[in-house]
PDB file of N, CA and C in Angstrom:
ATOM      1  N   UNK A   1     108.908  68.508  96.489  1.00  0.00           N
ATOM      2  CA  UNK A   1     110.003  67.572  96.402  1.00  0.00           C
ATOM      3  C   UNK A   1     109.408  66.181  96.591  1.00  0.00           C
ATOM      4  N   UNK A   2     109.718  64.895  96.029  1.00  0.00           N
ATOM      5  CA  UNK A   2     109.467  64.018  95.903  1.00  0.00           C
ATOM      6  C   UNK A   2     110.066  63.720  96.124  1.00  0.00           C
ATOM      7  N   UNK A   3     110.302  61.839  97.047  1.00  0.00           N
ATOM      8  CA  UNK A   3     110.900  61.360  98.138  1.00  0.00           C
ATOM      9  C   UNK A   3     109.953  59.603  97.562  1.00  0.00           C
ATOM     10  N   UNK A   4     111.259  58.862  96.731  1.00  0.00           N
ATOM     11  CA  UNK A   4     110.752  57.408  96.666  1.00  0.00           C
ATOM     12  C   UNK A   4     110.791  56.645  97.555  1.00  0.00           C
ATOM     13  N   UNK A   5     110.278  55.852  97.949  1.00  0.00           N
ATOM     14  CA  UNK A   5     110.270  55.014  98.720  1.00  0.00           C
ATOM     15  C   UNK A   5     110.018  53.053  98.420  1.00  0.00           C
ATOM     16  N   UNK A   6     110.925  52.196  98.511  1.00  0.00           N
ATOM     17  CA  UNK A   6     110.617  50.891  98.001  1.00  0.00           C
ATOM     18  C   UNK A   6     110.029  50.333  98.999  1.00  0.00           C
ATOM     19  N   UNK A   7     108.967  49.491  98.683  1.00  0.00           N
ATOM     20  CA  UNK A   7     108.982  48.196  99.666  1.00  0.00           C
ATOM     21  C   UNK A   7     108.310  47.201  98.767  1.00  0.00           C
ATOM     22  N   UNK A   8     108.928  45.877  99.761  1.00  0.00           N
ATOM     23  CA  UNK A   8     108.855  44.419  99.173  1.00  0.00           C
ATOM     24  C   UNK A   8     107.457  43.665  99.372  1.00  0.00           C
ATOM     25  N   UNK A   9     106.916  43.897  98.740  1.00  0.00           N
ATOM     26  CA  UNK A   9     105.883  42.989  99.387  1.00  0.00           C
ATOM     27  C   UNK A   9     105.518  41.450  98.333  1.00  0.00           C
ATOM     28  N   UNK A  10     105.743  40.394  98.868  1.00  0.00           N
ATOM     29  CA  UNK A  10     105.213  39.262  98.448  1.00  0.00           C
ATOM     30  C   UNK A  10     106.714  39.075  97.457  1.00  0.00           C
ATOM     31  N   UNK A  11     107.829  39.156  97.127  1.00  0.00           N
ATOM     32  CA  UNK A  11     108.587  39.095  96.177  1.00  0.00           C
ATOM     33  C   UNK A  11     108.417  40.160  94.867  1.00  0.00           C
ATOM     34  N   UNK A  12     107.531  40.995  95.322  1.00  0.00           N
ATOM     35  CA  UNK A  12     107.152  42.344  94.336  1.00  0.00           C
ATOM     36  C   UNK A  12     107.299  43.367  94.936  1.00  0.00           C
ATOM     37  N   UNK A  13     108.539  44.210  93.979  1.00  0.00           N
ATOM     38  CA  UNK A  13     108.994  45.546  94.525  1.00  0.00           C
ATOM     39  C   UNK A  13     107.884  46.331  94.142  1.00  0.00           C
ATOM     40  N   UNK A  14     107.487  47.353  95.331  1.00  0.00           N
ATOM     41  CA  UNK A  14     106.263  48.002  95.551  1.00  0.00           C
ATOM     42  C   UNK A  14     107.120  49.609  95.401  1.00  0.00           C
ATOM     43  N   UNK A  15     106.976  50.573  94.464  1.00  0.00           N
ATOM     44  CA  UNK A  15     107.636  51.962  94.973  1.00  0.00           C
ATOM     45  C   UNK A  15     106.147  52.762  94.914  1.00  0.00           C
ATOM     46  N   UNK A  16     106.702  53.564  96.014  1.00  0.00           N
ATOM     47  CA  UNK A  16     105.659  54.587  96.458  1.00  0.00           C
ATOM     48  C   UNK A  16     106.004  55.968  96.689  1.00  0.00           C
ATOM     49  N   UNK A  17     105.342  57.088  95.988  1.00  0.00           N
ATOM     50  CA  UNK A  17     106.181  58.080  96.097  1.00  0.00           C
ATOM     51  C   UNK A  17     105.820  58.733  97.081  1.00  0.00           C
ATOM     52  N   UNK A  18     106.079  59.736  97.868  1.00  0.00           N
ATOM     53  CA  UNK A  18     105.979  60.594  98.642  1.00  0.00           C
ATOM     54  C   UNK A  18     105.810  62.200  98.432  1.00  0.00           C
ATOM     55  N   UNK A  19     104.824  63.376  98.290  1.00  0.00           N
ATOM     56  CA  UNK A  19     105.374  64.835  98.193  1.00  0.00           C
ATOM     57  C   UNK A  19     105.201  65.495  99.123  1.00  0.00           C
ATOM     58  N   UNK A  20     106.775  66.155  99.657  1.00  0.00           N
ATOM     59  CA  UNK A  20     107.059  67.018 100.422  1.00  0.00           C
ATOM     60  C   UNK A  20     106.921  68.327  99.984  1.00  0.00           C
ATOM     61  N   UNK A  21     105.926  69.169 100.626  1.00  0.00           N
ATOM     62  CA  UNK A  21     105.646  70.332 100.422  1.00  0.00           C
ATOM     63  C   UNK A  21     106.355  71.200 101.303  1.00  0.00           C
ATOM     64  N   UNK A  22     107.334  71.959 101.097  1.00  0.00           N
ATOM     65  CA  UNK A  22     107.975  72.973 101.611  1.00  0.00           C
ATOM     66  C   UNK A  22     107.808  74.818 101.577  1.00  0.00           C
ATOM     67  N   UNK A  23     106.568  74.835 102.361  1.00  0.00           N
ATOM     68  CA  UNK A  23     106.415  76.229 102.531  1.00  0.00           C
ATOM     69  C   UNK A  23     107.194  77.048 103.518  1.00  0.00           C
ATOM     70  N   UNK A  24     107.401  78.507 102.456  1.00  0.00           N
ATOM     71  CA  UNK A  24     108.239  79.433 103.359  1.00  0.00           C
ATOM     72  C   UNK A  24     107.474  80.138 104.613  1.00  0.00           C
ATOM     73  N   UNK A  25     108.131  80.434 105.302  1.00  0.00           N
ATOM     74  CA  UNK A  25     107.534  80.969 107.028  1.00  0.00           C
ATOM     75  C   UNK A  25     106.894  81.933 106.432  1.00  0.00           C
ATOM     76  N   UNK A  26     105.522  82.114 107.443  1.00  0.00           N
ATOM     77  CA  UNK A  26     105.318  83.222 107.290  1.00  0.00           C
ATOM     78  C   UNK A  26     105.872  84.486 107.878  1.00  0.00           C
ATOM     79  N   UNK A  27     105.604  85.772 106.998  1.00  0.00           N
ATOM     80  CA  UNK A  27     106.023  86.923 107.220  1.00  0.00           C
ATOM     81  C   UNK A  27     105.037  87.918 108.220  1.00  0.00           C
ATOM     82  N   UNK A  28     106.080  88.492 109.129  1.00  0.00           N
ATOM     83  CA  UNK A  28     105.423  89.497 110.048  1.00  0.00           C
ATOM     84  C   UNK A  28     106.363  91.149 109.512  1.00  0.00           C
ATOM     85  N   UNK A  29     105.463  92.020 109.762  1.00  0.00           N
ATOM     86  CA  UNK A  29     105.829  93.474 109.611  1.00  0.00           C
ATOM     87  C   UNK A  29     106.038  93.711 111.267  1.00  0.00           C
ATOM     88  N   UNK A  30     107.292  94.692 111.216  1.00  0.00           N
ATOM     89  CA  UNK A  30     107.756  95.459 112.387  1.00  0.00           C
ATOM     90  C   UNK A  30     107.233  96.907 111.378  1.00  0.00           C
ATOM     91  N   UNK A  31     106.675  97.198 112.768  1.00  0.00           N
ATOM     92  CA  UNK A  31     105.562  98.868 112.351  1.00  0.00           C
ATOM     93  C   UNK A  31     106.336  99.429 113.603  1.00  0.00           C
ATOM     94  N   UNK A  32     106.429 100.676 113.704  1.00  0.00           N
ATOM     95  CA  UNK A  32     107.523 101.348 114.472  1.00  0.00           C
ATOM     96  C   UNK A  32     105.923 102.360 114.761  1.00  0.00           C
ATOM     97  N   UNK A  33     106.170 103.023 115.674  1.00  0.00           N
ATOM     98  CA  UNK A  33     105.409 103.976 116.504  1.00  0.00           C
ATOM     99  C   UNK A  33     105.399 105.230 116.776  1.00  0.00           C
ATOM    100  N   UNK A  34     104.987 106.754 116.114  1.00  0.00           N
ATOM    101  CA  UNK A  34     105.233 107.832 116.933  1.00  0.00           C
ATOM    102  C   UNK A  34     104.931 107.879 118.187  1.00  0.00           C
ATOM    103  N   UNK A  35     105.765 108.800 118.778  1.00  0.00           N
ATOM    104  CA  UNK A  35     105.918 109.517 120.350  1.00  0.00           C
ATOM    105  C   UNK A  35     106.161 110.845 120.580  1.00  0.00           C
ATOM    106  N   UNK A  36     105.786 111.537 121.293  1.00  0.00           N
ATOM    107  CA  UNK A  36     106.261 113.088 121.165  1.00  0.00           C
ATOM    108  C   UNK A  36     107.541 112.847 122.059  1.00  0.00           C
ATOM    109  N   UNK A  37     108.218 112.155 122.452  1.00  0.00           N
ATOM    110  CA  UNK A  37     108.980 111.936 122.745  1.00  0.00           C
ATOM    111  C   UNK A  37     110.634 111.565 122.543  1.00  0.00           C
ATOM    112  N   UNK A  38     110.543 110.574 121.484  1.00  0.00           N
ATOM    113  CA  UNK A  38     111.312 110.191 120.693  1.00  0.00           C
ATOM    114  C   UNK A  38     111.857 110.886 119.737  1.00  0.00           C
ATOM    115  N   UNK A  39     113.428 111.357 119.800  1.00  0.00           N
ATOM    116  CA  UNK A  39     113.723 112.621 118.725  1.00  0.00           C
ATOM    117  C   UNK A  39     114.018 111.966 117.407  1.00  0.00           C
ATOM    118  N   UNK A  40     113.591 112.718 116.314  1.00  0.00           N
ATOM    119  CA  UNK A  40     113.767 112.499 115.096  1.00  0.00           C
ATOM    120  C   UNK A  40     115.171 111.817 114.790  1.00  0.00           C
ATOM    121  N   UNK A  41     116.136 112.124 115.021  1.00  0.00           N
ATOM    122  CA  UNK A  41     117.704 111.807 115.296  1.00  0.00           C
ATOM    123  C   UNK A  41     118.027 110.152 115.425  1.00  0.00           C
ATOM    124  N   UNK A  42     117.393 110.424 116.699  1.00  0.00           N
ATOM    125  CA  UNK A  42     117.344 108.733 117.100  1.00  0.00           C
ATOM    126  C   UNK A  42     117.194 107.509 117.140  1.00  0.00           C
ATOM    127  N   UNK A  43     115.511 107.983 116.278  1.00  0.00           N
ATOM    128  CA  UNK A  43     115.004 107.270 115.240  1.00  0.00           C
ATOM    129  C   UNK A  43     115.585 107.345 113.885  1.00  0.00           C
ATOM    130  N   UNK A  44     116.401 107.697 113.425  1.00  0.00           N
ATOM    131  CA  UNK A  44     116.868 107.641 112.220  1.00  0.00           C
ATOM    132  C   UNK A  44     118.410 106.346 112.781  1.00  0.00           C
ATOM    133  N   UNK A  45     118.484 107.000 113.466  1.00  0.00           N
ATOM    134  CA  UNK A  45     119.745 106.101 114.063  1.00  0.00           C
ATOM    135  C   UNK A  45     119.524 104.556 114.655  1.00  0.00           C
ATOM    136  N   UNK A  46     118.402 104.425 114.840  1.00  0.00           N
ATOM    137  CA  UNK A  46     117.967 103.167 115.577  1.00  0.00           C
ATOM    138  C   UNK A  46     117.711 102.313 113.719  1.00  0.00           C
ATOM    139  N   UNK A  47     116.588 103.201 112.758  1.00  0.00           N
ATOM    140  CA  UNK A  47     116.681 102.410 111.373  1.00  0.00           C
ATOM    141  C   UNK A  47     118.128 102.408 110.962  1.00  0.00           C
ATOM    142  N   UNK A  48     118.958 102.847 111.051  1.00  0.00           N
ATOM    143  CA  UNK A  48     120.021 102.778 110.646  1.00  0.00           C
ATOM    144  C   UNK A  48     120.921 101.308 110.693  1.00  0.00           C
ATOM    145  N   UNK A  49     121.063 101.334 112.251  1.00  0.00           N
ATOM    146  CA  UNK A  49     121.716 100.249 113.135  1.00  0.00           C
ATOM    147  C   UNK A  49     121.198  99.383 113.136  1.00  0.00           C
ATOM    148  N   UNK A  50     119.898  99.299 113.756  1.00  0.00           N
ATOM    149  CA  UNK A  50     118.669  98.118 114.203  1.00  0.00           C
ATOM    150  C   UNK A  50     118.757  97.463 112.962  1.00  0.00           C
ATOM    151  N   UNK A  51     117.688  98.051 112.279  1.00  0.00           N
ATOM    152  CA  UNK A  51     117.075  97.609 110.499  1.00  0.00           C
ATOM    153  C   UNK A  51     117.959  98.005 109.181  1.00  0.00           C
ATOM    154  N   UNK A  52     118.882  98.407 109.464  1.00  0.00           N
ATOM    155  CA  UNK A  52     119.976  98.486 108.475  1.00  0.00           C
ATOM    156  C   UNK A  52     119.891  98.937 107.264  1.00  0.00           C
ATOM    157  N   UNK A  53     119.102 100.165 107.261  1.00  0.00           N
ATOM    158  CA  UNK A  53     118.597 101.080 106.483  1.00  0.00           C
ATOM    159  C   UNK A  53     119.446 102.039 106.050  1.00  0.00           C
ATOM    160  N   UNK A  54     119.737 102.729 104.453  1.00  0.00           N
ATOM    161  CA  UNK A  54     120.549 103.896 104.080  1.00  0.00           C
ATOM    162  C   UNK A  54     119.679 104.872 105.114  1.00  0.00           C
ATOM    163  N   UNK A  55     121.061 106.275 105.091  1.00  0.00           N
ATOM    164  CA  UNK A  55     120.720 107.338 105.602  1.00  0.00           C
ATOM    165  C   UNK A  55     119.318 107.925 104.944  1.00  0.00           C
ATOM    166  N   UNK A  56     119.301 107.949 103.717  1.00  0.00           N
ATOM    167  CA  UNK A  56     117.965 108.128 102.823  1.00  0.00           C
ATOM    168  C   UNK A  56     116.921 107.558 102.975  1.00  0.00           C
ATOM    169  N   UNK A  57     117.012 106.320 103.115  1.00  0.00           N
ATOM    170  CA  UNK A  57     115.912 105.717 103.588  1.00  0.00           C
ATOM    171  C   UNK A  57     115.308 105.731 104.712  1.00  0.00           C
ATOM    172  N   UNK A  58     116.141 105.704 106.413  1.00  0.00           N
ATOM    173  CA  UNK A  58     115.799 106.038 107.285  1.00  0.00           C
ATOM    174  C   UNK A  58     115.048 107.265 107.589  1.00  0.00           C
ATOM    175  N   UNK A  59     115.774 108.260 106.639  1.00  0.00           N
ATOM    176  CA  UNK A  59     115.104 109.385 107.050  1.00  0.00           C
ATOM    177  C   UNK A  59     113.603 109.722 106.893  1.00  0.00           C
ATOM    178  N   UNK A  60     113.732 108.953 105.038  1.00  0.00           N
ATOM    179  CA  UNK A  60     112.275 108.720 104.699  1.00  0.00           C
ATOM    180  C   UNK A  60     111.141 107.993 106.167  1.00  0.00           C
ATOM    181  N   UNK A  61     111.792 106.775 106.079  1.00  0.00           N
ATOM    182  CA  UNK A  61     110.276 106.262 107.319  1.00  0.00           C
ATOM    183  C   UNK A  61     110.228 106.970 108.296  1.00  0.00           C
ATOM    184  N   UNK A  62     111.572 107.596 108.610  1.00  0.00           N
ATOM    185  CA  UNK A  62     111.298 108.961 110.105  1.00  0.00           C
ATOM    186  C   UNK A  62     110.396 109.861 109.883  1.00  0.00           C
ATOM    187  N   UNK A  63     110.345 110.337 108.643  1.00  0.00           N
ATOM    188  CA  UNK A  63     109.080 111.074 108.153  1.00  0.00           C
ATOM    189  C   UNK A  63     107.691 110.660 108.290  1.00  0.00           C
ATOM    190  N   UNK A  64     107.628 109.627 107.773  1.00  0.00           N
ATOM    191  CA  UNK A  64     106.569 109.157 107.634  1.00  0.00           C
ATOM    192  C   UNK A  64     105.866 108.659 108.985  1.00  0.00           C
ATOM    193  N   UNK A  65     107.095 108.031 109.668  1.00  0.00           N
ATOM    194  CA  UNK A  65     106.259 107.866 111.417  1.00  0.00           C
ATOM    195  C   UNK A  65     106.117 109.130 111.609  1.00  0.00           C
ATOM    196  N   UNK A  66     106.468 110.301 111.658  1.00  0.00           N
ATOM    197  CA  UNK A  66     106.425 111.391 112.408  1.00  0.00           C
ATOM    198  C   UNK A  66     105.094 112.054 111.479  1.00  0.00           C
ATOM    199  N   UNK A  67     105.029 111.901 110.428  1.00  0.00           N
ATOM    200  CA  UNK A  67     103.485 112.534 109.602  1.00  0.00           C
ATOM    201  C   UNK A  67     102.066 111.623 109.979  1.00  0.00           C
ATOM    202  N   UNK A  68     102.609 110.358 109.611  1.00  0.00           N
ATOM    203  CA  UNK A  68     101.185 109.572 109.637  1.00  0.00           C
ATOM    204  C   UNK A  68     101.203 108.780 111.046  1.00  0.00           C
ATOM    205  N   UNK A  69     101.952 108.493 111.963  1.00  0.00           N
ATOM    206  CA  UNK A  69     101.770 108.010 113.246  1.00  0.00           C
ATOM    207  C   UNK A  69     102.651 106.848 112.971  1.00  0.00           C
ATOM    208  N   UNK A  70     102.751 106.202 112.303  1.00  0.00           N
ATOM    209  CA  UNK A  70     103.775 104.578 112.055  1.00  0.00           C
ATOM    210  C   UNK A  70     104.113 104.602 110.744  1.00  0.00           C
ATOM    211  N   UNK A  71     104.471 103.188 110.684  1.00  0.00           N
ATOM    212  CA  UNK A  71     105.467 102.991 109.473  1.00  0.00           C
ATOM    213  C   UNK A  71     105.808 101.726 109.636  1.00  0.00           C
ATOM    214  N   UNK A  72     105.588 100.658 108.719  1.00  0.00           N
ATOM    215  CA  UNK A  72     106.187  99.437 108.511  1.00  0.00           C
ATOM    216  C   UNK A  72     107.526  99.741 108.441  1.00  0.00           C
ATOM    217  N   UNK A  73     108.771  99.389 109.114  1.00  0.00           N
ATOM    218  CA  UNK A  73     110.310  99.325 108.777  1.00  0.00           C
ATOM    219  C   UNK A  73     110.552  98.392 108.370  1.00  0.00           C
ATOM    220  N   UNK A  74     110.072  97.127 108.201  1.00  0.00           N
ATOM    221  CA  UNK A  74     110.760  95.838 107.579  1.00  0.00           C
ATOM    222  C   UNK A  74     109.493  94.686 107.775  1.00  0.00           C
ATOM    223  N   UNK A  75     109.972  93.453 106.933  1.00  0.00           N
ATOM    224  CA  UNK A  75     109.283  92.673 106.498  1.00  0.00           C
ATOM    225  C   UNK A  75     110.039  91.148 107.146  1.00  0.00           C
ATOM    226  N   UNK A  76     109.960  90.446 108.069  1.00  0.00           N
ATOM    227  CA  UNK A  76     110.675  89.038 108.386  1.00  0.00           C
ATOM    228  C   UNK A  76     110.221  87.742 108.859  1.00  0.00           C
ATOM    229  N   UNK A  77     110.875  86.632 109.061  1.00  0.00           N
ATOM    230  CA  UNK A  77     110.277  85.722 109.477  1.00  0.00           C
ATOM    231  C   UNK A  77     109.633  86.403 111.417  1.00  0.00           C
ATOM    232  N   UNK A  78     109.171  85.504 112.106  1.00  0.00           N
ATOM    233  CA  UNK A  78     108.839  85.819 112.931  1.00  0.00           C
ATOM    234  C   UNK A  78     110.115  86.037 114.254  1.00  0.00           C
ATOM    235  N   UNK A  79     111.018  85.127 114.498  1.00  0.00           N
ATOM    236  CA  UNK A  79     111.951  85.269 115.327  1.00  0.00           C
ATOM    237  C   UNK A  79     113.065  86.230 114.699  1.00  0.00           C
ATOM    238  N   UNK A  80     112.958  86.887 114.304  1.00  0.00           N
ATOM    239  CA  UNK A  80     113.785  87.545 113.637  1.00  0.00           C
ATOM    240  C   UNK A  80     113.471  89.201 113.838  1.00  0.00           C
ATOM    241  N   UNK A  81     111.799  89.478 113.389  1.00  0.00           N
ATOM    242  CA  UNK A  81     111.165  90.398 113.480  1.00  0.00           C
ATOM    243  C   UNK A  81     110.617  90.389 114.907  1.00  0.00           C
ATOM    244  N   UNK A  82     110.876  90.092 116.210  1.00  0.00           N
ATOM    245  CA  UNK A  82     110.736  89.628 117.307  1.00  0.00           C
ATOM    246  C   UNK A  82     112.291  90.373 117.894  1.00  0.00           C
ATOM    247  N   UNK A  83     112.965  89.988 117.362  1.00  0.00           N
ATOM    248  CA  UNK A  83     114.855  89.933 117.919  1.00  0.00           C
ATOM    249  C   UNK A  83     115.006  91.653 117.627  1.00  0.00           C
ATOM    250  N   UNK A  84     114.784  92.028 116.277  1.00  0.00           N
ATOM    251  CA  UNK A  84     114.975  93.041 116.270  1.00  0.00           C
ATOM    252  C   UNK A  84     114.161  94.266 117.003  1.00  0.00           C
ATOM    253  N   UNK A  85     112.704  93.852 117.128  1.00  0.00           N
ATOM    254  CA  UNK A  85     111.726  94.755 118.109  1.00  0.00           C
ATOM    255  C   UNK A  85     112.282  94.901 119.306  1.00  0.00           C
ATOM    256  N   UNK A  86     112.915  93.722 119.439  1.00  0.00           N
ATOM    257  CA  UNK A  86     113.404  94.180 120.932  1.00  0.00           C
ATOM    258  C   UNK A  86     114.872  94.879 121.341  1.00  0.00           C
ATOM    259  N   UNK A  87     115.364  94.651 120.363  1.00  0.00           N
ATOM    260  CA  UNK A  87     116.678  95.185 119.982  1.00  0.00           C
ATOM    261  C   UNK A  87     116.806  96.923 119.962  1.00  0.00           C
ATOM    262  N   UNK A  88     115.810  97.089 119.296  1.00  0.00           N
ATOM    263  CA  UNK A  88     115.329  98.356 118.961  1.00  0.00           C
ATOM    264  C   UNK A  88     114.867  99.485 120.563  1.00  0.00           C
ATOM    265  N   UNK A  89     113.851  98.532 120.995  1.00  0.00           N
ATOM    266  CA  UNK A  89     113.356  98.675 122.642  1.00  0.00           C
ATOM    267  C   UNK A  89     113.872  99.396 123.863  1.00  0.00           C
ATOM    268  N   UNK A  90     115.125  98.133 123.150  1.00  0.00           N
ATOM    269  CA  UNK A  90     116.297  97.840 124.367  1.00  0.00           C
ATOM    270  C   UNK A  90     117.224  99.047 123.773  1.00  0.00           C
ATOM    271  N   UNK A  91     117.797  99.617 122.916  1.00  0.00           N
ATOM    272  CA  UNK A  91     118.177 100.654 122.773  1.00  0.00           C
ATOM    273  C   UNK A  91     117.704 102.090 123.281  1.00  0.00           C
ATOM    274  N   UNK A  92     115.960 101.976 122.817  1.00  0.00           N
ATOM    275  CA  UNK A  92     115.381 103.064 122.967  1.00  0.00           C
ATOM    276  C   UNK A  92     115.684 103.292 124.677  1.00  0.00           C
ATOM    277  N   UNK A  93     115.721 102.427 125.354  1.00  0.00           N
ATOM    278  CA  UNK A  93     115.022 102.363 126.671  1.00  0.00           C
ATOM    279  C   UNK A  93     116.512 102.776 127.645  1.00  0.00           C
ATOM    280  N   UNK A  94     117.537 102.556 127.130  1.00  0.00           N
ATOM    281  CA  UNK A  94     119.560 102.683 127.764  1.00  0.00           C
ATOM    282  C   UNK A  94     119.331 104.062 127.590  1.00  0.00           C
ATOM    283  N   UNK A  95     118.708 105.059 126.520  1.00  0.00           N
ATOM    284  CA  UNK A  95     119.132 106.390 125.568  1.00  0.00           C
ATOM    285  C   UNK A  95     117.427 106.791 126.602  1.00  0.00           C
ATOM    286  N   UNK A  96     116.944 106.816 127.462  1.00  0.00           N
ATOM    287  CA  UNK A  96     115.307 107.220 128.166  1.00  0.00           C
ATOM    288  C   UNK A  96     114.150 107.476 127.085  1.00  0.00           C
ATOM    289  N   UNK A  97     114.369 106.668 126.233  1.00  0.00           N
ATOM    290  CA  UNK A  97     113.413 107.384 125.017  1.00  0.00           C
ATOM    291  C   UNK A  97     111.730 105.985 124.934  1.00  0.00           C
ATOM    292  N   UNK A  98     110.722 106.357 124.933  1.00  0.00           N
ATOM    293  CA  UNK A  98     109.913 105.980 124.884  1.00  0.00           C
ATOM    294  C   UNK A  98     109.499 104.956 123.859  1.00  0.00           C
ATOM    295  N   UNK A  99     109.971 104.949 122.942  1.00  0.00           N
ATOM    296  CA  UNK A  99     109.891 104.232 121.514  1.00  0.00           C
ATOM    297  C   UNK A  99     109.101 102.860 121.569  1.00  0.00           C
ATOM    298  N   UNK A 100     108.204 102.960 120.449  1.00  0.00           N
ATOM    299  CA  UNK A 100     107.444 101.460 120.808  1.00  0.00           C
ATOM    300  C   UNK A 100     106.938 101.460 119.055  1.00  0.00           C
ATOM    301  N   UNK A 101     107.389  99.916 119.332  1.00  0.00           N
ATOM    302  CA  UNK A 101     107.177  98.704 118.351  1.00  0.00           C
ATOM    303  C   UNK A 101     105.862  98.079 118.083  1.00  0.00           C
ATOM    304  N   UNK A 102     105.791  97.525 116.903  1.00  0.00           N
ATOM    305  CA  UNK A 102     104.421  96.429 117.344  1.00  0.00           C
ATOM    306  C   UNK A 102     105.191  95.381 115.840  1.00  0.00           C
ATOM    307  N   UNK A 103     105.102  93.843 116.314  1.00  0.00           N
ATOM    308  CA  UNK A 103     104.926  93.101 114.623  1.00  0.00           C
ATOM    309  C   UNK A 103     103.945  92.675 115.147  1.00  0.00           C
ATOM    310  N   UNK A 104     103.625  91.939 113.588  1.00  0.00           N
ATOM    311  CA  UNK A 104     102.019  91.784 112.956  1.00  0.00           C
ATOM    312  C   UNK A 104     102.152  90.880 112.016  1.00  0.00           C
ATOM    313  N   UNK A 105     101.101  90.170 111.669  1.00  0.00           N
ATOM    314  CA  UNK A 105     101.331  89.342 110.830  1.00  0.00           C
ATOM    315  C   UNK A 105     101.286  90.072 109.379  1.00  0.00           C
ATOM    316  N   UNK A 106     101.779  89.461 108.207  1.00  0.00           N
ATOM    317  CA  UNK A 106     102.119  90.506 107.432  1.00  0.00           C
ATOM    318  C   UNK A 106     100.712  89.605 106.250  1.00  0.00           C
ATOM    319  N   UNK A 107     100.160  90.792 105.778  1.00  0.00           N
ATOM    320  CA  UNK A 107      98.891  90.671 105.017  1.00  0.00           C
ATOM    321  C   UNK A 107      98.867  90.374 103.754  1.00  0.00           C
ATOM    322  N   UNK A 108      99.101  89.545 103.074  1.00  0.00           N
ATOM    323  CA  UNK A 108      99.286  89.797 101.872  1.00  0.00           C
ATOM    324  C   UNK A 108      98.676  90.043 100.757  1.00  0.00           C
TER     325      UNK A 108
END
């Protein structure tokens, strides 16, 4: 974005432009965690609510944490992907369930 700017100097209008570079935030991944602890159920219910995932889809990354150990659940700015880790936490933790988070900066 470009941003003119006048000034006077000596009885001669002087314009000078300005460019504003507007980059988007960077992105962090929320990676979710197996536990032998944490029931399959719950975790489907936490992507559900938390990360606002179809039933289909949740179930999918429940799989996938539970086969390969984690799972990226979502992609966000940083306070955001922060709000929900803990959101998530703070659920796991009311329900005695062990559940653990990690974000990361997201790689591109």
């Amino acid at each position: 974005m470009a941003q003119d700017n006048w000034q006077n100097q000596g009885g001669v209008g002087v314009k000078e432009q300005t460019i504003i570079t507007v980059r988007p935030p960077q992105q962090y991944r929320v990676v979710m965690l197996n536990d032998d602890v944490t029931t399959m159920d719950f975790v489907v219910m936490v992507l559900q609510q938390v990360f606002r995932k179809s039933m289909a889809d949740a179930t999918s990354l429940m799989m996938k944490i539970h086969t390969t150990g984690q799972a990226v659940v979502g992609v966000y700015s940083y306070d955001i992907a922060v709000t929900l880790k803990q959101k998530a936490v703070n659920l796991a933790r009311v329900n005695g369930f062990p559940l653990q988070l990690r974000v990361v900066p997201d790689e591109e």
